[in-house]
PDB file of N, CA and C in Angstrom:
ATOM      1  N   UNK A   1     -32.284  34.749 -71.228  1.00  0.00           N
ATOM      2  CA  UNK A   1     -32.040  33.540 -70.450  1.00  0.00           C
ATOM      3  C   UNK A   1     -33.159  33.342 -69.453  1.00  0.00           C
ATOM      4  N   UNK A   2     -33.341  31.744 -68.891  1.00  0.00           N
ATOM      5  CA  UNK A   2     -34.487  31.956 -68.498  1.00  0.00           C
ATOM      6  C   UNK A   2     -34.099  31.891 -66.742  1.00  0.00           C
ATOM      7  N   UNK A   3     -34.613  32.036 -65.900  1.00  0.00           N
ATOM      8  CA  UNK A   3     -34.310  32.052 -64.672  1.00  0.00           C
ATOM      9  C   UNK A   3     -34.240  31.202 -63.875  1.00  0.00           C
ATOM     10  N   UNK A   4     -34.062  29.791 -64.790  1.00  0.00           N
ATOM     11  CA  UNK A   4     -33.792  28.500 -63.877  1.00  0.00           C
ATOM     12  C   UNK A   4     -32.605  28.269 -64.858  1.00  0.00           C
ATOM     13  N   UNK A   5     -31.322  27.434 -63.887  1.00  0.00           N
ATOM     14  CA  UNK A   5     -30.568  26.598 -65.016  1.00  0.00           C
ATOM     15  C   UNK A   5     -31.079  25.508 -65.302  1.00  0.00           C
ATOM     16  N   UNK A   6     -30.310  25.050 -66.257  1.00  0.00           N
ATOM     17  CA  UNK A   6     -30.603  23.540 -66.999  1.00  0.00           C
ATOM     18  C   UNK A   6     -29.566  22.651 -66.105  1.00  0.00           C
ATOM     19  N   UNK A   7     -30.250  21.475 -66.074  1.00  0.00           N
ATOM     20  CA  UNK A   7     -29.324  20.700 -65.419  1.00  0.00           C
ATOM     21  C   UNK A   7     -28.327  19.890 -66.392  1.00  0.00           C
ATOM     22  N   UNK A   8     -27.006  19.570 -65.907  1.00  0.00           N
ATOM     23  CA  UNK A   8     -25.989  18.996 -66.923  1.00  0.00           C
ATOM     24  C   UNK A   8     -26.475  17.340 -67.159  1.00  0.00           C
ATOM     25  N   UNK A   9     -27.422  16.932 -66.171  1.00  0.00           N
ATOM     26  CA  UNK A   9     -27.506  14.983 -66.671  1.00  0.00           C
ATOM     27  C   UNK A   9     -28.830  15.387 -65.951  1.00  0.00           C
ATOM     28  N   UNK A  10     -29.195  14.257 -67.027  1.00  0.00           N
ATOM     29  CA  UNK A  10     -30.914  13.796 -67.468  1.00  0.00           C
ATOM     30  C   UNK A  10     -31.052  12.721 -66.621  1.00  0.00           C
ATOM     31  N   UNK A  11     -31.623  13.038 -65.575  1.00  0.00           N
ATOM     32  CA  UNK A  11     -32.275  11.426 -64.294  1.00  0.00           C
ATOM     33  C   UNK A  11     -32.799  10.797 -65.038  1.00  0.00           C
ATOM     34  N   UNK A  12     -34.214  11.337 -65.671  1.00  0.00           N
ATOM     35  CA  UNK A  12     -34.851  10.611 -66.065  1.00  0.00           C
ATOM     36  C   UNK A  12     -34.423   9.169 -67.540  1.00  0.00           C
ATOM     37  N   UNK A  13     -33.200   9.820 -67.835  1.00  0.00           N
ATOM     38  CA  UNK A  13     -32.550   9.089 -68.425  1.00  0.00           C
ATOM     39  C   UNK A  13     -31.418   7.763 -67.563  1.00  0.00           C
ATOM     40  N   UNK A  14     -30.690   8.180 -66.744  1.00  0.00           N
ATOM     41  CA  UNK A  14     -30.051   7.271 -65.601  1.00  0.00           C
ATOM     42  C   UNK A  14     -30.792   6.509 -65.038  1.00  0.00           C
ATOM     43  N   UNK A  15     -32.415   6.996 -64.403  1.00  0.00           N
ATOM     44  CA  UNK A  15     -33.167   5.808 -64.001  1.00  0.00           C
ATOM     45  C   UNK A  15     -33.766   4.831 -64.844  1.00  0.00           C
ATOM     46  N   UNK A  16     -34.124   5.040 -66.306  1.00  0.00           N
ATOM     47  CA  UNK A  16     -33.891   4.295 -67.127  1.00  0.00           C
ATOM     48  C   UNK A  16     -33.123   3.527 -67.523  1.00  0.00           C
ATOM     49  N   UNK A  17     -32.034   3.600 -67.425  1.00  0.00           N
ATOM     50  CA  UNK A  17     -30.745   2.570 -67.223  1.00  0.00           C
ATOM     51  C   UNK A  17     -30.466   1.843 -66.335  1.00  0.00           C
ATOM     52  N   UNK A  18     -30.739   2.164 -65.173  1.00  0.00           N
ATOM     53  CA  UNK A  18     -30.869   1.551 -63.907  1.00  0.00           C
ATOM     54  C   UNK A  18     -31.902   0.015 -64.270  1.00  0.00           C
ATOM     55  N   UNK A  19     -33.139   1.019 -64.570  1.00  0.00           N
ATOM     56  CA  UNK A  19     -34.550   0.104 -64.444  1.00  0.00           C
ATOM     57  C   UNK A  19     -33.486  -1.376 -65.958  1.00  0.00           C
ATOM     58  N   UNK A  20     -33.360  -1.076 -66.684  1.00  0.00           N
ATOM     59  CA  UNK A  20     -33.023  -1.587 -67.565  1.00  0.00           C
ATOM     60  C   UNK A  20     -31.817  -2.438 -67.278  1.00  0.00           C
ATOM     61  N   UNK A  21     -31.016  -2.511 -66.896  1.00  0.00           N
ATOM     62  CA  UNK A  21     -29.949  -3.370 -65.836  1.00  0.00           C
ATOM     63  C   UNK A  21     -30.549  -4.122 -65.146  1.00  0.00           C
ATOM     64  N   UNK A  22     -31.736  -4.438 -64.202  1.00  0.00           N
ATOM     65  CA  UNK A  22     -32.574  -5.538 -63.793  1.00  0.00           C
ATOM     66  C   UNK A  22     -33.063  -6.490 -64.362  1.00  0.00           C
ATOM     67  N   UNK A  23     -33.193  -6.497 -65.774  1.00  0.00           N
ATOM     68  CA  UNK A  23     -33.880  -7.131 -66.261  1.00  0.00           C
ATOM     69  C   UNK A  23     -33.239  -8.507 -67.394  1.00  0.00           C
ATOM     70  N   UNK A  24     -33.504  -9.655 -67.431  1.00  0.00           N
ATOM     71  CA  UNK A  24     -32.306 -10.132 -68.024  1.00  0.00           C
ATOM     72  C   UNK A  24     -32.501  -9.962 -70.154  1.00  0.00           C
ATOM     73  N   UNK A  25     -31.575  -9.074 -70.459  1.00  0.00           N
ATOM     74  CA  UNK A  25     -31.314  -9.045 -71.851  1.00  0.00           C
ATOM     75  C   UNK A  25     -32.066 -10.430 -72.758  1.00  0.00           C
ATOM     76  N   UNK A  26     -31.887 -11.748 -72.598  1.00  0.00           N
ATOM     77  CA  UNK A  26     -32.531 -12.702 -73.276  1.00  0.00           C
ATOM     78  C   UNK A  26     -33.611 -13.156 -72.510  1.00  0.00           C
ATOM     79  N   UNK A  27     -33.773 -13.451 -71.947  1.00  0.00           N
ATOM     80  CA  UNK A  27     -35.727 -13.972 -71.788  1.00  0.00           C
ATOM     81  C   UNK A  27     -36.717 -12.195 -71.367  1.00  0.00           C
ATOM     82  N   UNK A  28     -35.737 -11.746 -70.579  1.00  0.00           N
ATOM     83  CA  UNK A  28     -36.908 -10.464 -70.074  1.00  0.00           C
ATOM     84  C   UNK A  28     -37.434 -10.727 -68.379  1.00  0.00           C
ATOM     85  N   UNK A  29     -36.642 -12.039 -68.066  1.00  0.00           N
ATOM     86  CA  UNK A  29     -37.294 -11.908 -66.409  1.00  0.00           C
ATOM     87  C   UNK A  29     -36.504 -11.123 -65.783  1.00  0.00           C
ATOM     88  N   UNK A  30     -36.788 -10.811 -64.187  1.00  0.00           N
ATOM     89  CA  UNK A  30     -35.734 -10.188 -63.647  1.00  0.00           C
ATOM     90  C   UNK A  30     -34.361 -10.936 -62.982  1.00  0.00           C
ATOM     91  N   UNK A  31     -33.218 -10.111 -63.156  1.00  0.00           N
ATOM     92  CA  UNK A  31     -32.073 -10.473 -62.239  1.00  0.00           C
ATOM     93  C   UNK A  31     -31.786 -10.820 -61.077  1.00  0.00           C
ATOM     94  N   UNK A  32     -31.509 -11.773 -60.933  1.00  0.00           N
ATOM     95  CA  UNK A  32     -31.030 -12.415 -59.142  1.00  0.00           C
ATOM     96  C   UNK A  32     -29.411 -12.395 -58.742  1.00  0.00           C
ATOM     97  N   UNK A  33     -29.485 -10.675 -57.658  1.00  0.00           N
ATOM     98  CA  UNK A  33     -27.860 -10.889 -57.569  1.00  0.00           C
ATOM     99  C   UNK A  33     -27.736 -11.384 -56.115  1.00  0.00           C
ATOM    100  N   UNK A  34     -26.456 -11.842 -56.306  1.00  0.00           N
ATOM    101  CA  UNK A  34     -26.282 -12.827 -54.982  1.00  0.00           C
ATOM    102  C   UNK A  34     -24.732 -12.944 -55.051  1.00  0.00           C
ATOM    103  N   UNK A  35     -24.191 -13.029 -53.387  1.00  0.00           N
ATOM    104  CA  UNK A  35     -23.040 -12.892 -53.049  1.00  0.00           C
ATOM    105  C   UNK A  35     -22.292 -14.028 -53.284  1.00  0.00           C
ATOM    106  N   UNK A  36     -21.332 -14.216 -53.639  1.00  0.00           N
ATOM    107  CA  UNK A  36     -20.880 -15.655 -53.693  1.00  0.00           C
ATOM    108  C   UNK A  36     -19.374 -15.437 -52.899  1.00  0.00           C
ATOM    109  N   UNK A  37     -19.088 -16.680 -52.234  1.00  0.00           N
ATOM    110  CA  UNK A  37     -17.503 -16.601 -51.730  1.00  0.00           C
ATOM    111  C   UNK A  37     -17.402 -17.943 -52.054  1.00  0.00           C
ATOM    112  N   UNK A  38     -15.479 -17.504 -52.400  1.00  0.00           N
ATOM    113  CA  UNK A  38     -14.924 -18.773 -52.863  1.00  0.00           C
ATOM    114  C   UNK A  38     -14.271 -19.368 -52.153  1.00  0.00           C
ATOM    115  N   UNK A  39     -13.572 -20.379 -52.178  1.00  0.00           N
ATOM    116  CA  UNK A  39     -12.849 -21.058 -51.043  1.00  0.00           C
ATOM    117  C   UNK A  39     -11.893 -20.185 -50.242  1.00  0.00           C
ATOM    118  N   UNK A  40     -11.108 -19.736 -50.976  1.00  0.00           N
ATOM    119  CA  UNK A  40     -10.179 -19.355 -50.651  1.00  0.00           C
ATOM    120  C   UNK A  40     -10.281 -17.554 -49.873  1.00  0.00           C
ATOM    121  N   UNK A  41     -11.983 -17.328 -49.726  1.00  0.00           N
ATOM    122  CA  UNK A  41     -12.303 -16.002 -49.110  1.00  0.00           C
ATOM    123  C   UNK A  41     -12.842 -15.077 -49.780  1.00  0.00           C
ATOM    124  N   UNK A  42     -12.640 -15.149 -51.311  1.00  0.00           N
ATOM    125  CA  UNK A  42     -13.156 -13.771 -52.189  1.00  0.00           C
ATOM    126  C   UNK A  42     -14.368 -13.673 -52.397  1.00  0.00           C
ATOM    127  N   UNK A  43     -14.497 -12.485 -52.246  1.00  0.00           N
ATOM    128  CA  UNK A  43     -15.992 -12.525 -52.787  1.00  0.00           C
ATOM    129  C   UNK A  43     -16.402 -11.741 -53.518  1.00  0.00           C
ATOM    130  N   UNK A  44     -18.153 -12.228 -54.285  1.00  0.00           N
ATOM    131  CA  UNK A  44     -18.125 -11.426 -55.660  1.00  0.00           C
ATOM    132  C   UNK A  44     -19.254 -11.656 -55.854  1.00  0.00           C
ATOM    133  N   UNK A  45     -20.131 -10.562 -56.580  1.00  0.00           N
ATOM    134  CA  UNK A  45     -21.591 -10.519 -56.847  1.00  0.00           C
ATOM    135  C   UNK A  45     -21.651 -11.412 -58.109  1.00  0.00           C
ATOM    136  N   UNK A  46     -22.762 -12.218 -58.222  1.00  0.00           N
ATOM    137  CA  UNK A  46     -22.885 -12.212 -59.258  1.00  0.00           C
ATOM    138  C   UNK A  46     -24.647 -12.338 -59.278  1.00  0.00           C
ATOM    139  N   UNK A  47     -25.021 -12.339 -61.223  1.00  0.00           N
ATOM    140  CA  UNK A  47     -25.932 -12.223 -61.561  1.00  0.00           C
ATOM    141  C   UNK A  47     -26.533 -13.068 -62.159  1.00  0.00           C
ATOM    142  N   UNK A  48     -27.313 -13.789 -61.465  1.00  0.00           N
ATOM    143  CA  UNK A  48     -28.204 -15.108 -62.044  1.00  0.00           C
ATOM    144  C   UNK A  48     -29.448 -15.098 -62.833  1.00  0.00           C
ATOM    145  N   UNK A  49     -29.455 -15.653 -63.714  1.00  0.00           N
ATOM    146  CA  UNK A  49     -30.170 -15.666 -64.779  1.00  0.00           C
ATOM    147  C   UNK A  49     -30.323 -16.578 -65.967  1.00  0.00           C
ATOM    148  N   UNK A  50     -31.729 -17.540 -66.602  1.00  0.00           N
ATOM    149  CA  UNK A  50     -31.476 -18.084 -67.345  1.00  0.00           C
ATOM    150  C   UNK A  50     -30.537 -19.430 -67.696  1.00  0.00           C
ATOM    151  N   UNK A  51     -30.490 -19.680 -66.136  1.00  0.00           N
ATOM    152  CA  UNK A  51     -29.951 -21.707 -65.547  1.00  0.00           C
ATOM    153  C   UNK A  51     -28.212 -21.141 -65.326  1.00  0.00           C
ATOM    154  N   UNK A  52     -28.078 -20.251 -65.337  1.00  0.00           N
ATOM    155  CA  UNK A  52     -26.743 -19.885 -64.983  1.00  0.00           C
ATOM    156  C   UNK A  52     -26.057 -20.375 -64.156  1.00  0.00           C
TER     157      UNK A  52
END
């Protein structure tokens, strides 16, 4: 055995996913998130993109 452990999750894999979540799936620009509230008080992220 060698004298370091292995780690159980791959960063370099999670920040890849991360990076990949920014970006919008059909054209390829990036994501615009932004807070929205509704009349009635709620509020909720959403993600703009593509004339949304």
């Amino acid at each position: 055995m060698s004298g370091k452990a292995k780690s159980k999750t791959d960063v370099s894999a999670r920040a890849g996913m991360r990076n990949a979540g920014k970006h919008c799936s059909l054209c390829g620009n990036k994501v615009e998130v932004v807070m929205s509230v509704t009349p009635s008080g709620k509020k909720s992220m959403r993600r703009l993109c593509c004339g949304e």
